[in-house]
PDB file of N, CA and C in Angstrom:
ATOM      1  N   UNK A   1     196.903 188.795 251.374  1.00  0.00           N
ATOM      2  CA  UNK A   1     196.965 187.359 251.493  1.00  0.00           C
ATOM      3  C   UNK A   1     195.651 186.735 251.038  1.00  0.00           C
ATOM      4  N   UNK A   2     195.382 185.893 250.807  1.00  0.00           N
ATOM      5  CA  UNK A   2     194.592 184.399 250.040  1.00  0.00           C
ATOM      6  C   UNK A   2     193.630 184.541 251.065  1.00  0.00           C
ATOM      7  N   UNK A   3     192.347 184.203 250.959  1.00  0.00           N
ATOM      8  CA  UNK A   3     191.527 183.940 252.238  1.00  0.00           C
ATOM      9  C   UNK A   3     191.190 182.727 252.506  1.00  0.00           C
ATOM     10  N   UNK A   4     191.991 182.038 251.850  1.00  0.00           N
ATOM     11  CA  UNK A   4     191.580 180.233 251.982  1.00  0.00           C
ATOM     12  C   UNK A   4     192.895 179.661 252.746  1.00  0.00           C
ATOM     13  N   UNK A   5     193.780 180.547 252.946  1.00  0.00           N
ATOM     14  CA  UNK A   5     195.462 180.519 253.799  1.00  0.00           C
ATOM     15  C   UNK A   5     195.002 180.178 255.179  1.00  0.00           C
ATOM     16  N   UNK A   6     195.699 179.530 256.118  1.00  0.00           N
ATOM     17  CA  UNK A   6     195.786 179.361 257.483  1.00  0.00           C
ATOM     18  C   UNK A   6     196.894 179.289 257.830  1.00  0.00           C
ATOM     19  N   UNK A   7     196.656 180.191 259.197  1.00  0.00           N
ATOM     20  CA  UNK A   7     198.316 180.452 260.058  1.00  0.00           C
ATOM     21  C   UNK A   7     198.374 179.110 261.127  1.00  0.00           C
ATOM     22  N   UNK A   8     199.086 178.389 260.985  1.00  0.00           N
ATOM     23  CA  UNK A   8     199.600 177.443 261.775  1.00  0.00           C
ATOM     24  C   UNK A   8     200.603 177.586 262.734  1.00  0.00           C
ATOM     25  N   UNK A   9     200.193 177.976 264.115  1.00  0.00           N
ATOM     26  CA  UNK A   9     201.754 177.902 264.702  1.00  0.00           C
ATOM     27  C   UNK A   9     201.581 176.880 265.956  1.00  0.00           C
ATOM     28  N   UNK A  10     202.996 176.139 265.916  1.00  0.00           N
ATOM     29  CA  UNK A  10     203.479 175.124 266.543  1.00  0.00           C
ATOM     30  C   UNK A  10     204.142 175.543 267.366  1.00  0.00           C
ATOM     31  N   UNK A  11     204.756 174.799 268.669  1.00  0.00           N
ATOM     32  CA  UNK A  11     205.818 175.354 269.405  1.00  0.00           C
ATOM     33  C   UNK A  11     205.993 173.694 269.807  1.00  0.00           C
ATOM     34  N   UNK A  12     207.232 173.923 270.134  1.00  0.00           N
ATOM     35  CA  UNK A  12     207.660 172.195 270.446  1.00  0.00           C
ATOM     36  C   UNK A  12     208.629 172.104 271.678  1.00  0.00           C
ATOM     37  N   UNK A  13     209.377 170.967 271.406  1.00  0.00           N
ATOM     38  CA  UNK A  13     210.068 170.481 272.975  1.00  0.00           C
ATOM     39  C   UNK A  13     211.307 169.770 272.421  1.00  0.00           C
ATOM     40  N   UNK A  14     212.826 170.210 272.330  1.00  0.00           N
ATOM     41  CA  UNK A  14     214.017 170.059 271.881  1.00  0.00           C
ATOM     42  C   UNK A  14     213.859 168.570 272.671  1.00  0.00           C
ATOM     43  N   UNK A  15     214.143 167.470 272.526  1.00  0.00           N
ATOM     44  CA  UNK A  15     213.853 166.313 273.925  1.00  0.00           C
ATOM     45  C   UNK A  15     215.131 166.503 274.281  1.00  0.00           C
ATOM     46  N   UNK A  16     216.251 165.904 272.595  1.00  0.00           N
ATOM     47  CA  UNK A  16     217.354 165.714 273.169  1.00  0.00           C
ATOM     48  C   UNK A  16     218.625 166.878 274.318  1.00  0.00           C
ATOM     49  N   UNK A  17     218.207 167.525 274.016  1.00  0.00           N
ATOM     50  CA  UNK A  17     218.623 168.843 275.199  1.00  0.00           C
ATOM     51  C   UNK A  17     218.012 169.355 276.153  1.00  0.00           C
ATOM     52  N   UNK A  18     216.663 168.951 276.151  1.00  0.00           N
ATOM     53  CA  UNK A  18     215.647 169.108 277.325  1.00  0.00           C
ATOM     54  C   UNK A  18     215.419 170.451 277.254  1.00  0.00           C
ATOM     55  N   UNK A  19     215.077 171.332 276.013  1.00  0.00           N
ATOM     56  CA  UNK A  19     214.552 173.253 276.445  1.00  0.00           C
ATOM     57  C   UNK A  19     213.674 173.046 275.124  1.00  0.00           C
ATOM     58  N   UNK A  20     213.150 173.853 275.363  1.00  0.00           N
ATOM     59  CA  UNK A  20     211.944 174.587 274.374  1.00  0.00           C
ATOM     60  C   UNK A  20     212.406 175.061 273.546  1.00  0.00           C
ATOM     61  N   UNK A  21     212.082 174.658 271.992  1.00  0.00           N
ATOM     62  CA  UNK A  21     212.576 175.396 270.581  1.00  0.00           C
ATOM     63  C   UNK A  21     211.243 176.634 270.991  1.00  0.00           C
ATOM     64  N   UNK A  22     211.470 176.995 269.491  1.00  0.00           N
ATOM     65  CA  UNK A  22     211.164 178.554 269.546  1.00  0.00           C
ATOM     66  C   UNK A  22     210.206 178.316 268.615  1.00  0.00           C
ATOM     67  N   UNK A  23     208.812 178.852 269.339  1.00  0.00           N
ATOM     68  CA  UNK A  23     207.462 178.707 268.238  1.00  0.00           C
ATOM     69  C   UNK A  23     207.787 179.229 266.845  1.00  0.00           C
ATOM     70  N   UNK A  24     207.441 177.974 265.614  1.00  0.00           N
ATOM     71  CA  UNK A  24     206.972 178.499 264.695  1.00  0.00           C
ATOM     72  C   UNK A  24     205.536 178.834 263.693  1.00  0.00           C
ATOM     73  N   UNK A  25     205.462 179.286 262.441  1.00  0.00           N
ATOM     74  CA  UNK A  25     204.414 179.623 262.136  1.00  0.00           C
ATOM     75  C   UNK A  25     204.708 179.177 260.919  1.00  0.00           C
ATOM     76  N   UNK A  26     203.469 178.705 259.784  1.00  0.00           N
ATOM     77  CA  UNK A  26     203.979 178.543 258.571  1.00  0.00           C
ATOM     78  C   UNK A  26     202.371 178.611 257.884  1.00  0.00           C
ATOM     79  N   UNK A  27     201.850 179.245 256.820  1.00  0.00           N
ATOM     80  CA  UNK A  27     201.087 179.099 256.084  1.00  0.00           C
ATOM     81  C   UNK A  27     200.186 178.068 255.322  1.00  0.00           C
ATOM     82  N   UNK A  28     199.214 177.298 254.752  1.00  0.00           N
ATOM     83  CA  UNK A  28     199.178 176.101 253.698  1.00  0.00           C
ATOM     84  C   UNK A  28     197.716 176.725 253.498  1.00  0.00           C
ATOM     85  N   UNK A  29     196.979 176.308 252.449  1.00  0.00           N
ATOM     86  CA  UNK A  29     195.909 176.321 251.927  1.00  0.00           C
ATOM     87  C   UNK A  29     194.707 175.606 253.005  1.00  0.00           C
ATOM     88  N   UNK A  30     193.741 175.828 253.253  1.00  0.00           N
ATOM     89  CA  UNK A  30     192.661 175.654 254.176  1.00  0.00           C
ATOM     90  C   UNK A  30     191.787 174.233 253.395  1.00  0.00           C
ATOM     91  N   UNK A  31     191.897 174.177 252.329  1.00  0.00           N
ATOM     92  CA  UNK A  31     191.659 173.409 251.440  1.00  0.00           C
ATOM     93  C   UNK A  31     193.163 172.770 250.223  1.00  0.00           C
ATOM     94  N   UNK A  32     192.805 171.338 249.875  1.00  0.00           N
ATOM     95  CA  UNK A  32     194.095 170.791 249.060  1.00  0.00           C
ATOM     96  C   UNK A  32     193.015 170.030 248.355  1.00  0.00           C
ATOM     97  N   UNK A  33     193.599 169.673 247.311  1.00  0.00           N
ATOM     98  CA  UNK A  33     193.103 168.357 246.180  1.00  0.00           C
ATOM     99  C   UNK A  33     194.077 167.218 246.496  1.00  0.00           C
ATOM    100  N   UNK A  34     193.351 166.522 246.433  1.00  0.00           N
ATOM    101  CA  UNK A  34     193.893 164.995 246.146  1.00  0.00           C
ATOM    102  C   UNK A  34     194.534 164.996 244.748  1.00  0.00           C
ATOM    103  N   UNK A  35     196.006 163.622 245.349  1.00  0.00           N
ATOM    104  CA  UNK A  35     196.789 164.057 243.957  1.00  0.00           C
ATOM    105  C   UNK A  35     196.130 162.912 242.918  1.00  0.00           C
ATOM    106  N   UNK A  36     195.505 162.345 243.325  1.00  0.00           N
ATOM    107  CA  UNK A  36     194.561 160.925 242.643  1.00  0.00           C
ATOM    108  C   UNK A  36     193.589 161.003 242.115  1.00  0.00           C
ATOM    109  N   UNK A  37     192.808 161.764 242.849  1.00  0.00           N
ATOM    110  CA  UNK A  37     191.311 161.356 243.039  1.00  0.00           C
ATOM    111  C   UNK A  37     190.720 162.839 242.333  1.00  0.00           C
ATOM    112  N   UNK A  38     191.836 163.973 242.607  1.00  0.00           N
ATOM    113  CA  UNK A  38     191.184 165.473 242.086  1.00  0.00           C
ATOM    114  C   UNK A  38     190.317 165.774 242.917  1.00  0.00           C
ATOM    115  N   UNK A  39     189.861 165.210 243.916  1.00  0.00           N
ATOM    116  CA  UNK A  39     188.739 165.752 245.218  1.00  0.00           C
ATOM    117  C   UNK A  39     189.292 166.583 245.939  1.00  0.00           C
ATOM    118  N   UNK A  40     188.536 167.738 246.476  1.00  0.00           N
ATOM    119  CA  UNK A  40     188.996 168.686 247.527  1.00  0.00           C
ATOM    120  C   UNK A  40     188.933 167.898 248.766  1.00  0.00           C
ATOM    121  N   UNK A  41     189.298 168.326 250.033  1.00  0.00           N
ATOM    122  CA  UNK A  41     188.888 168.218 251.512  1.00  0.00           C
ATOM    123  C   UNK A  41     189.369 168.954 252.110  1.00  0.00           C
ATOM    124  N   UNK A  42     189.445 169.346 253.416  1.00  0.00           N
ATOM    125  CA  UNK A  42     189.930 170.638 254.202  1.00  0.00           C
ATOM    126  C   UNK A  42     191.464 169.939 254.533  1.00  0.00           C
ATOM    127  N   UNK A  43     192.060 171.045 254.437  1.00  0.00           N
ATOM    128  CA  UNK A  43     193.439 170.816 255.542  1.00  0.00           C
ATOM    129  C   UNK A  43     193.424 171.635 256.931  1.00  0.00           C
ATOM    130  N   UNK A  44     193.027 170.836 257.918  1.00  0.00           N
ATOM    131  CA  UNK A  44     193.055 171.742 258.939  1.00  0.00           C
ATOM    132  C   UNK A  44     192.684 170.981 260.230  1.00  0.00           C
ATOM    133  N   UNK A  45     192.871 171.087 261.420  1.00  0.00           N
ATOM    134  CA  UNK A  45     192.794 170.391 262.596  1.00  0.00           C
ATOM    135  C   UNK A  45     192.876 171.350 263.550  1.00  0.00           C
ATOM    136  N   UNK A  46     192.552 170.847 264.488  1.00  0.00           N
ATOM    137  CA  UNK A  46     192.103 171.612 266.088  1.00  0.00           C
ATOM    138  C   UNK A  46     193.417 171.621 266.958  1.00  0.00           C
ATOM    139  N   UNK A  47     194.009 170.805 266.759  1.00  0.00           N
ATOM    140  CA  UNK A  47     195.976 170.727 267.464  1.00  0.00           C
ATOM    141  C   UNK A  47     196.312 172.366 266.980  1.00  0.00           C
ATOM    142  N   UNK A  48     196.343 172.345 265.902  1.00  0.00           N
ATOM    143  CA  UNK A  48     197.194 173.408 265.585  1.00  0.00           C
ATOM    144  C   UNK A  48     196.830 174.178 264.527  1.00  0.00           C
ATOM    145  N   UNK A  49     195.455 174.683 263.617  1.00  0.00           N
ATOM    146  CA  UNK A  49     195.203 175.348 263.110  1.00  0.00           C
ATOM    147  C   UNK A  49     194.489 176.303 264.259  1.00  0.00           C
ATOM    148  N   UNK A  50     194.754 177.822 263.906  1.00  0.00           N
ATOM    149  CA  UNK A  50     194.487 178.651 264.896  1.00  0.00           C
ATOM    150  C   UNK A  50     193.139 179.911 264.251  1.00  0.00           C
ATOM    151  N   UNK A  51     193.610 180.247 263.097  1.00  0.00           N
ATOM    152  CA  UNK A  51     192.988 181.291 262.203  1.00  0.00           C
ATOM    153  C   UNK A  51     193.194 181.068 260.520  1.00  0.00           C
ATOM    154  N   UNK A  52     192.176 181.890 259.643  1.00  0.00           N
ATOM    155  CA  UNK A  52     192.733 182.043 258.662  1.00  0.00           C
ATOM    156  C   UNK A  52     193.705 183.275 258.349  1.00  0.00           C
ATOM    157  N   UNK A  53     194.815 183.640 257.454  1.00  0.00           N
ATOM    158  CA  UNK A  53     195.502 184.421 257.203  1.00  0.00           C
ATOM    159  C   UNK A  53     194.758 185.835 257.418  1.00  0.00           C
ATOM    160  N   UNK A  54     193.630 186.060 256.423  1.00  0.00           N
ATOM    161  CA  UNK A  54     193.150 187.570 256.744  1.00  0.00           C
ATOM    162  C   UNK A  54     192.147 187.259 257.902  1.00  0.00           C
ATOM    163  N   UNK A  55     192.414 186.713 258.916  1.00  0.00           N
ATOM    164  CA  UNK A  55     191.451 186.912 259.316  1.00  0.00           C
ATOM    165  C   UNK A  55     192.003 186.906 261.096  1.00  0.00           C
ATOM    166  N   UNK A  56     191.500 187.873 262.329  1.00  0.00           N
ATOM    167  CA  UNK A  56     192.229 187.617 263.515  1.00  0.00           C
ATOM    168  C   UNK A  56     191.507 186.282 264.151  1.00  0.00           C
ATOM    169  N   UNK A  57     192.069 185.645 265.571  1.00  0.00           N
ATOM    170  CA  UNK A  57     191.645 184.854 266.381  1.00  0.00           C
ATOM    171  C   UNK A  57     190.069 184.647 266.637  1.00  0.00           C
ATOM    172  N   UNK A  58     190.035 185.850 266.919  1.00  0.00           N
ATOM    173  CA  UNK A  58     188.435 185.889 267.028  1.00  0.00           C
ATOM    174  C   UNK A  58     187.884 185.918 265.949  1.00  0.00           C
ATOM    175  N   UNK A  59     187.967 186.334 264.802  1.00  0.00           N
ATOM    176  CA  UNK A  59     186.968 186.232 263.820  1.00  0.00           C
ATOM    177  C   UNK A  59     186.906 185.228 263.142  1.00  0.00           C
ATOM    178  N   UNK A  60     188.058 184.005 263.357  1.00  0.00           N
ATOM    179  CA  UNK A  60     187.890 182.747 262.519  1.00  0.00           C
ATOM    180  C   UNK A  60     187.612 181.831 263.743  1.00  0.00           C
ATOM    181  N   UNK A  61     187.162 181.915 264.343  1.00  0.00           N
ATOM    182  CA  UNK A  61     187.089 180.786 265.527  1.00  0.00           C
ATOM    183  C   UNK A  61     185.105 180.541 265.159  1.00  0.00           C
ATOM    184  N   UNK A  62     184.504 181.142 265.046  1.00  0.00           N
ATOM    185  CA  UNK A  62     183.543 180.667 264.687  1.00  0.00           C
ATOM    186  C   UNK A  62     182.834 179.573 263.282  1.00  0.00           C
ATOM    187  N   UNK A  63     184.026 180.176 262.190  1.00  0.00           N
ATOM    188  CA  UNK A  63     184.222 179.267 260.819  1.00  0.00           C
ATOM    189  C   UNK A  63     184.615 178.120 261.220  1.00  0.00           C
ATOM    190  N   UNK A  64     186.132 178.361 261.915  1.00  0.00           N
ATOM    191  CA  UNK A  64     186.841 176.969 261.926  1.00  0.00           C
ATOM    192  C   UNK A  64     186.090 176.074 263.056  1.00  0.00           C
ATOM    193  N   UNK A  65     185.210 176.543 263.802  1.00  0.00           N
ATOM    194  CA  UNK A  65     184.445 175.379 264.630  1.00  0.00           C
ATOM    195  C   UNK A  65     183.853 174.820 263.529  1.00  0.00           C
ATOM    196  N   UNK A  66     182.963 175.512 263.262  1.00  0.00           N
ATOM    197  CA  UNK A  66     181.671 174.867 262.197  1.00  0.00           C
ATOM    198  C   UNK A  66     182.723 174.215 261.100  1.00  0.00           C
ATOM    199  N   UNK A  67     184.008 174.132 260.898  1.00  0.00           N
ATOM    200  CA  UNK A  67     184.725 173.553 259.954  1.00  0.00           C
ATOM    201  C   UNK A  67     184.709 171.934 261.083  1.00  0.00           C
ATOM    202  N   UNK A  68     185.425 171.999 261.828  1.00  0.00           N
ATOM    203  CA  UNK A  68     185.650 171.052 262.828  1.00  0.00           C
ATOM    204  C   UNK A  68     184.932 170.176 262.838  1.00  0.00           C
ATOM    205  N   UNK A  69     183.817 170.871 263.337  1.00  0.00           N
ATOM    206  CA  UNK A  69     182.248 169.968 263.788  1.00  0.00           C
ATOM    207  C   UNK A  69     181.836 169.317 262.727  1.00  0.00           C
ATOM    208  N   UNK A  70     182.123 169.902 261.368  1.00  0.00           N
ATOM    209  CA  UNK A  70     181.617 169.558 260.123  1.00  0.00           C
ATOM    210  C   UNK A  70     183.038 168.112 260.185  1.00  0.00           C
ATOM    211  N   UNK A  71     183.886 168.452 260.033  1.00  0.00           N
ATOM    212  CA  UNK A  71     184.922 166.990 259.944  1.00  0.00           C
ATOM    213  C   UNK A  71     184.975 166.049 261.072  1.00  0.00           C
ATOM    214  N   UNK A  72     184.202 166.175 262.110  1.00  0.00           N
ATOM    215  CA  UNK A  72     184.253 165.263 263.610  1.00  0.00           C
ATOM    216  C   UNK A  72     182.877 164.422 263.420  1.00  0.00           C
ATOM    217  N   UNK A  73     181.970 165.044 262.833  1.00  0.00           N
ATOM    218  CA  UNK A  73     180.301 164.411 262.602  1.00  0.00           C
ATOM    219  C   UNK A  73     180.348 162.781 262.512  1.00  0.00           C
ATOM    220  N   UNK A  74     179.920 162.152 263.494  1.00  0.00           N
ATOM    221  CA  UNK A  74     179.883 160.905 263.474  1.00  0.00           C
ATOM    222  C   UNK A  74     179.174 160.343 262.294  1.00  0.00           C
ATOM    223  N   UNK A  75     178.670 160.485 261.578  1.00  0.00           N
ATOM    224  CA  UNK A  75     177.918 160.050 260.731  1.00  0.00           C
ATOM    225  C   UNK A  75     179.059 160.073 258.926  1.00  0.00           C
ATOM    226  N   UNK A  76     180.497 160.598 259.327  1.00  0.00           N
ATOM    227  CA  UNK A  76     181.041 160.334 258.250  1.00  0.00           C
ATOM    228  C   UNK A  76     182.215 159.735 258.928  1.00  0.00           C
ATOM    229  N   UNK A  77     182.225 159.260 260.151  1.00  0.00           N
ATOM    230  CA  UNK A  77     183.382 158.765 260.882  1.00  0.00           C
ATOM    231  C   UNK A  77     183.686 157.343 260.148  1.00  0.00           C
ATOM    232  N   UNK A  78     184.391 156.624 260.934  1.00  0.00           N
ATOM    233  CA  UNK A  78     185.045 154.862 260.272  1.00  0.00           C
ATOM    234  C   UNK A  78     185.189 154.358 261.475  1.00  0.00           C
ATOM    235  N   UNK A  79     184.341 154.154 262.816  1.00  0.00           N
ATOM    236  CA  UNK A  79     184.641 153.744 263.827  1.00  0.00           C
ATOM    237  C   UNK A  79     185.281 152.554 263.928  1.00  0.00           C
ATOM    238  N   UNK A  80     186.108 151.747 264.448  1.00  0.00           N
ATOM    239  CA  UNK A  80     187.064 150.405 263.591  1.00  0.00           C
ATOM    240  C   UNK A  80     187.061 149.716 265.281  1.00  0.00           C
ATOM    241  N   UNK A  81     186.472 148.441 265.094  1.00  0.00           N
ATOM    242  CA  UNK A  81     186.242 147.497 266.379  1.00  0.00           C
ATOM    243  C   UNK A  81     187.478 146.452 266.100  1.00  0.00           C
ATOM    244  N   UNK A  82     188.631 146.826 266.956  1.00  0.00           N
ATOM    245  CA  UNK A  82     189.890 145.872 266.166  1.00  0.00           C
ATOM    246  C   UNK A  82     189.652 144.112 267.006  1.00  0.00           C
ATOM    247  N   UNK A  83     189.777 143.694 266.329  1.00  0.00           N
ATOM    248  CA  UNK A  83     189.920 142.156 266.670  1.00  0.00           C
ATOM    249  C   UNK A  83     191.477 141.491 266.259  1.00  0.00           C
ATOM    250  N   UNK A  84     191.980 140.231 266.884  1.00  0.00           N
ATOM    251  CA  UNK A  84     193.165 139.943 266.735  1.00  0.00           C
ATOM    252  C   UNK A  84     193.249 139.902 264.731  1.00  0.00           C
ATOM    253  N   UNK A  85     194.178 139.859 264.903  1.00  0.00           N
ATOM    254  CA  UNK A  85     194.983 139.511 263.393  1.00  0.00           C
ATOM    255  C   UNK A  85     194.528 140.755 262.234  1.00  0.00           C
ATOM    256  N   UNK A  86     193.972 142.092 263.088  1.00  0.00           N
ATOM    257  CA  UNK A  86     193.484 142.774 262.065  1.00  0.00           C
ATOM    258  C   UNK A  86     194.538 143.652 261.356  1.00  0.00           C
ATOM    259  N   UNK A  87     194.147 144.509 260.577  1.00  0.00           N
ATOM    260  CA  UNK A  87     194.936 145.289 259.543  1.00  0.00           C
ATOM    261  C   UNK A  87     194.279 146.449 258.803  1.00  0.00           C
ATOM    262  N   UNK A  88     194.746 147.992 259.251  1.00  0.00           N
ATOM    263  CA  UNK A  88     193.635 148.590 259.052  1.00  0.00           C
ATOM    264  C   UNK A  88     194.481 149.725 258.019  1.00  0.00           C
ATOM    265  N   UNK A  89     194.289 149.682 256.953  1.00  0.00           N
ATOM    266  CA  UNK A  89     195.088 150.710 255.892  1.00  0.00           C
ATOM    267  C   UNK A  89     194.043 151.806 255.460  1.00  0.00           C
ATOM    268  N   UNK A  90     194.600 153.234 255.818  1.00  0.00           N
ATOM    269  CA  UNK A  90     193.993 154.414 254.572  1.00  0.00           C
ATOM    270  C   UNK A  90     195.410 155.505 254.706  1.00  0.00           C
ATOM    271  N   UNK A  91     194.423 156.527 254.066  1.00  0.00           N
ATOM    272  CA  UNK A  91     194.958 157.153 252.457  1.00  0.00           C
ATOM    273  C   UNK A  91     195.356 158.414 253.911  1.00  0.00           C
ATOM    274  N   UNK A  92     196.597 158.662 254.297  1.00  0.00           N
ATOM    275  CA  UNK A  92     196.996 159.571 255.532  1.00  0.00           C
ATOM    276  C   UNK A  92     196.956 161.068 254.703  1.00  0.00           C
ATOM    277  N   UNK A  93     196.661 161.229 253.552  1.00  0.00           N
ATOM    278  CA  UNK A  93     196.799 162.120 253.162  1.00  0.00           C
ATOM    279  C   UNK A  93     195.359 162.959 252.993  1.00  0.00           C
ATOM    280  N   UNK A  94     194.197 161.931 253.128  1.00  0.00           N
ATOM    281  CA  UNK A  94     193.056 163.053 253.316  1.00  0.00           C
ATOM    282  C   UNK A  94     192.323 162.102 254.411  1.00  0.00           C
ATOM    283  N   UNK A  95     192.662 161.920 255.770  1.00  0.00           N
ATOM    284  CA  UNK A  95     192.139 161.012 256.559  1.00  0.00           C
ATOM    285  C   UNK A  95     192.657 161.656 258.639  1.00  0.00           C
ATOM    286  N   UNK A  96     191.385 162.135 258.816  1.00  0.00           N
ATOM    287  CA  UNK A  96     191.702 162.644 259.917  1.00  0.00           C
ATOM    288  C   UNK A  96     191.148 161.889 260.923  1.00  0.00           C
ATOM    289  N   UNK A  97     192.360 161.101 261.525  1.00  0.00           N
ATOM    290  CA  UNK A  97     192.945 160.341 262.365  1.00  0.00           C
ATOM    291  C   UNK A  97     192.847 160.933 263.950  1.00  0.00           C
ATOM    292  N   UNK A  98     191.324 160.283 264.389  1.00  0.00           N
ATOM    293  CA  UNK A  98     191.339 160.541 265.735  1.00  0.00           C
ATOM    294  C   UNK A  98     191.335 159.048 267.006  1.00  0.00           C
ATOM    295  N   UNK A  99     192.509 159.093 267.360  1.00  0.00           N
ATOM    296  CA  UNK A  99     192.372 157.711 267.976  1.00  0.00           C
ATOM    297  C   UNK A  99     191.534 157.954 269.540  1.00  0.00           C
ATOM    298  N   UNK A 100     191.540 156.479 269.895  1.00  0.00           N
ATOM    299  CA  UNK A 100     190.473 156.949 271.355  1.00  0.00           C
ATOM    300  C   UNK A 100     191.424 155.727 271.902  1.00  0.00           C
ATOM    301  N   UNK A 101     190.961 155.738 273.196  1.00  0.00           N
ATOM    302  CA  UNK A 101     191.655 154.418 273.824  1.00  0.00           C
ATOM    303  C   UNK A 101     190.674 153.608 274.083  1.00  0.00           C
ATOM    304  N   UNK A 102     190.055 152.817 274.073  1.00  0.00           N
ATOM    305  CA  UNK A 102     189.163 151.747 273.533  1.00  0.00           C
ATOM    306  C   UNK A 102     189.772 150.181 273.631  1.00  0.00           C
ATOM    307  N   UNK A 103     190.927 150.088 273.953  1.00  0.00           N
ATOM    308  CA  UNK A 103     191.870 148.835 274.096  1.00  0.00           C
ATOM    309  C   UNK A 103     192.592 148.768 275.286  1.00  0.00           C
ATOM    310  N   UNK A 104     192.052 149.322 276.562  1.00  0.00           N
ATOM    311  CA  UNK A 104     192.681 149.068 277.545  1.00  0.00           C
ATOM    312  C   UNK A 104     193.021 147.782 278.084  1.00  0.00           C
ATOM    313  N   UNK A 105     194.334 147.784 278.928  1.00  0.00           N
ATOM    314  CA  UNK A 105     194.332 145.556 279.115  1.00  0.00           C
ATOM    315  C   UNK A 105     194.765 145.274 277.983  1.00  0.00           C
ATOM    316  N   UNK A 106     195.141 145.900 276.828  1.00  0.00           N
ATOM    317  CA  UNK A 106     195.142 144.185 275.345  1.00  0.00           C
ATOM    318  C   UNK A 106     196.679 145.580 275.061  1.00  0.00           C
ATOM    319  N   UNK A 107     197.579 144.692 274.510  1.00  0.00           N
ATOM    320  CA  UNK A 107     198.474 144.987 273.961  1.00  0.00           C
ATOM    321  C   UNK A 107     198.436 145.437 272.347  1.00  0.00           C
ATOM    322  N   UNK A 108     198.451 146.379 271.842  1.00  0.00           N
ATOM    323  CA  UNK A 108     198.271 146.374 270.181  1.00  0.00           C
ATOM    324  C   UNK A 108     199.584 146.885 269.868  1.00  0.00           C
ATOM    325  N   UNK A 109     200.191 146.553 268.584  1.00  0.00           N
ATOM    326  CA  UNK A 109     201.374 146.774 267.899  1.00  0.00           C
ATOM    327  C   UNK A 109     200.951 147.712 266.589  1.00  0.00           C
ATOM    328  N   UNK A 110     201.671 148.355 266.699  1.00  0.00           N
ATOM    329  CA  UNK A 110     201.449 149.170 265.214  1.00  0.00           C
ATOM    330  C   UNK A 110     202.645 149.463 264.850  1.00  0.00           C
ATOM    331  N   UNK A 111     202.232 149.222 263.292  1.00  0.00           N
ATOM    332  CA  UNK A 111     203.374 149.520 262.517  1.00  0.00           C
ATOM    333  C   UNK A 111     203.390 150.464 261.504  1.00  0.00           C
ATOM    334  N   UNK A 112     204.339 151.601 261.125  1.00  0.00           N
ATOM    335  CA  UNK A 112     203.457 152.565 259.984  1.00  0.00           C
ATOM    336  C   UNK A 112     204.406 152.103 259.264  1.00  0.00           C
ATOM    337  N   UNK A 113     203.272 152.400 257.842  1.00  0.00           N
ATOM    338  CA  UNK A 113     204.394 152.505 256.278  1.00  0.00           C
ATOM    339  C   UNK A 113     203.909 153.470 255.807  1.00  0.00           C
ATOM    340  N   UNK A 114     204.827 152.987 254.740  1.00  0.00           N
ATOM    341  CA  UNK A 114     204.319 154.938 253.664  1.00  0.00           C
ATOM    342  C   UNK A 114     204.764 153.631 252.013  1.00  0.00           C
ATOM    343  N   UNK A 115     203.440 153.535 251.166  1.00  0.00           N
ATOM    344  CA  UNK A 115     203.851 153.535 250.022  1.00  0.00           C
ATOM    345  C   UNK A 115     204.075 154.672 249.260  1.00  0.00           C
ATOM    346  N   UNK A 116     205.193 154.368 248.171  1.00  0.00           N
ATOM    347  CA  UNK A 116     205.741 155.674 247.233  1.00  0.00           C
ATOM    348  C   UNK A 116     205.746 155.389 245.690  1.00  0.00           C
ATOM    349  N   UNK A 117     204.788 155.929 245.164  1.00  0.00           N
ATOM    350  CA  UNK A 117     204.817 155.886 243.724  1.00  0.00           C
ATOM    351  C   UNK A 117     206.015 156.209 243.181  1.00  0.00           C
ATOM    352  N   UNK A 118     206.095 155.965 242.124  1.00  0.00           N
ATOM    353  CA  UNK A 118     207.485 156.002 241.479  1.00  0.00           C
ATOM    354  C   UNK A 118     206.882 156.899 240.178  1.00  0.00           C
ATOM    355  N   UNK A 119     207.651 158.155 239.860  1.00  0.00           N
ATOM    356  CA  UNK A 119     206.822 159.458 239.177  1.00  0.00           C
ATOM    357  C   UNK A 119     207.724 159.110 237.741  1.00  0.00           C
TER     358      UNK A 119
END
């Protein structure tokens, strides 16, 4: 296997029947390009990236921190102070989305879209 591969496994929660599906696992590159821009960035998160492919639990847990820590660093964050009537758009495809609760008391609405190029 690739050494830039990561094993991803998920396990979830059937709602509408109320039981537990059955953990899965699925592969992707540790790194992707942008389909725009041609820039690399990591694909990978702390929810649910666990290891790389050749590599066991323990021996990637020290990379993928220093991967982590390297994508959490306040100093490349977008901290966003929402005020009424705001509107806050990016690119979900290389943008790791950590919300905080920061709006307690105030009601906020969100709405998602997805624009789609036409190929």
């Amino acid at each position: 296997m690739d050494s830039n591969l990561i094993i991803t496994p998920a396990t979830g929660y059937h709602w509408s029947e109320g039981k537990e599906i059955k953990p899965w696992v699925t592969e992707h590159p540790a790194v992707r390009t942008h389909p725009k821009t041609g820039l690399e960035g990591l694909y990978i998160n702390r929810m649910f990236t666990t290891r790389f492919s050749n590599m066991s639990v323990i021996e990637s847990q020290s990379l993928l921190e220093f991967l982590f820590n390297q994508m959490e660093a306040y100093d490349i964050t977008c901290p966003f102070k929402w005020s009424k009537g705001d509107v806050l758009i990016w690119d979900n495809r290389f943008t790791l989305h950590y919300p905080i609760n920061d709006f307690s008391g105030v009601r906020r609405k969100m709405i998602l879209t997805s624009v789609m190029e036409a190929i």
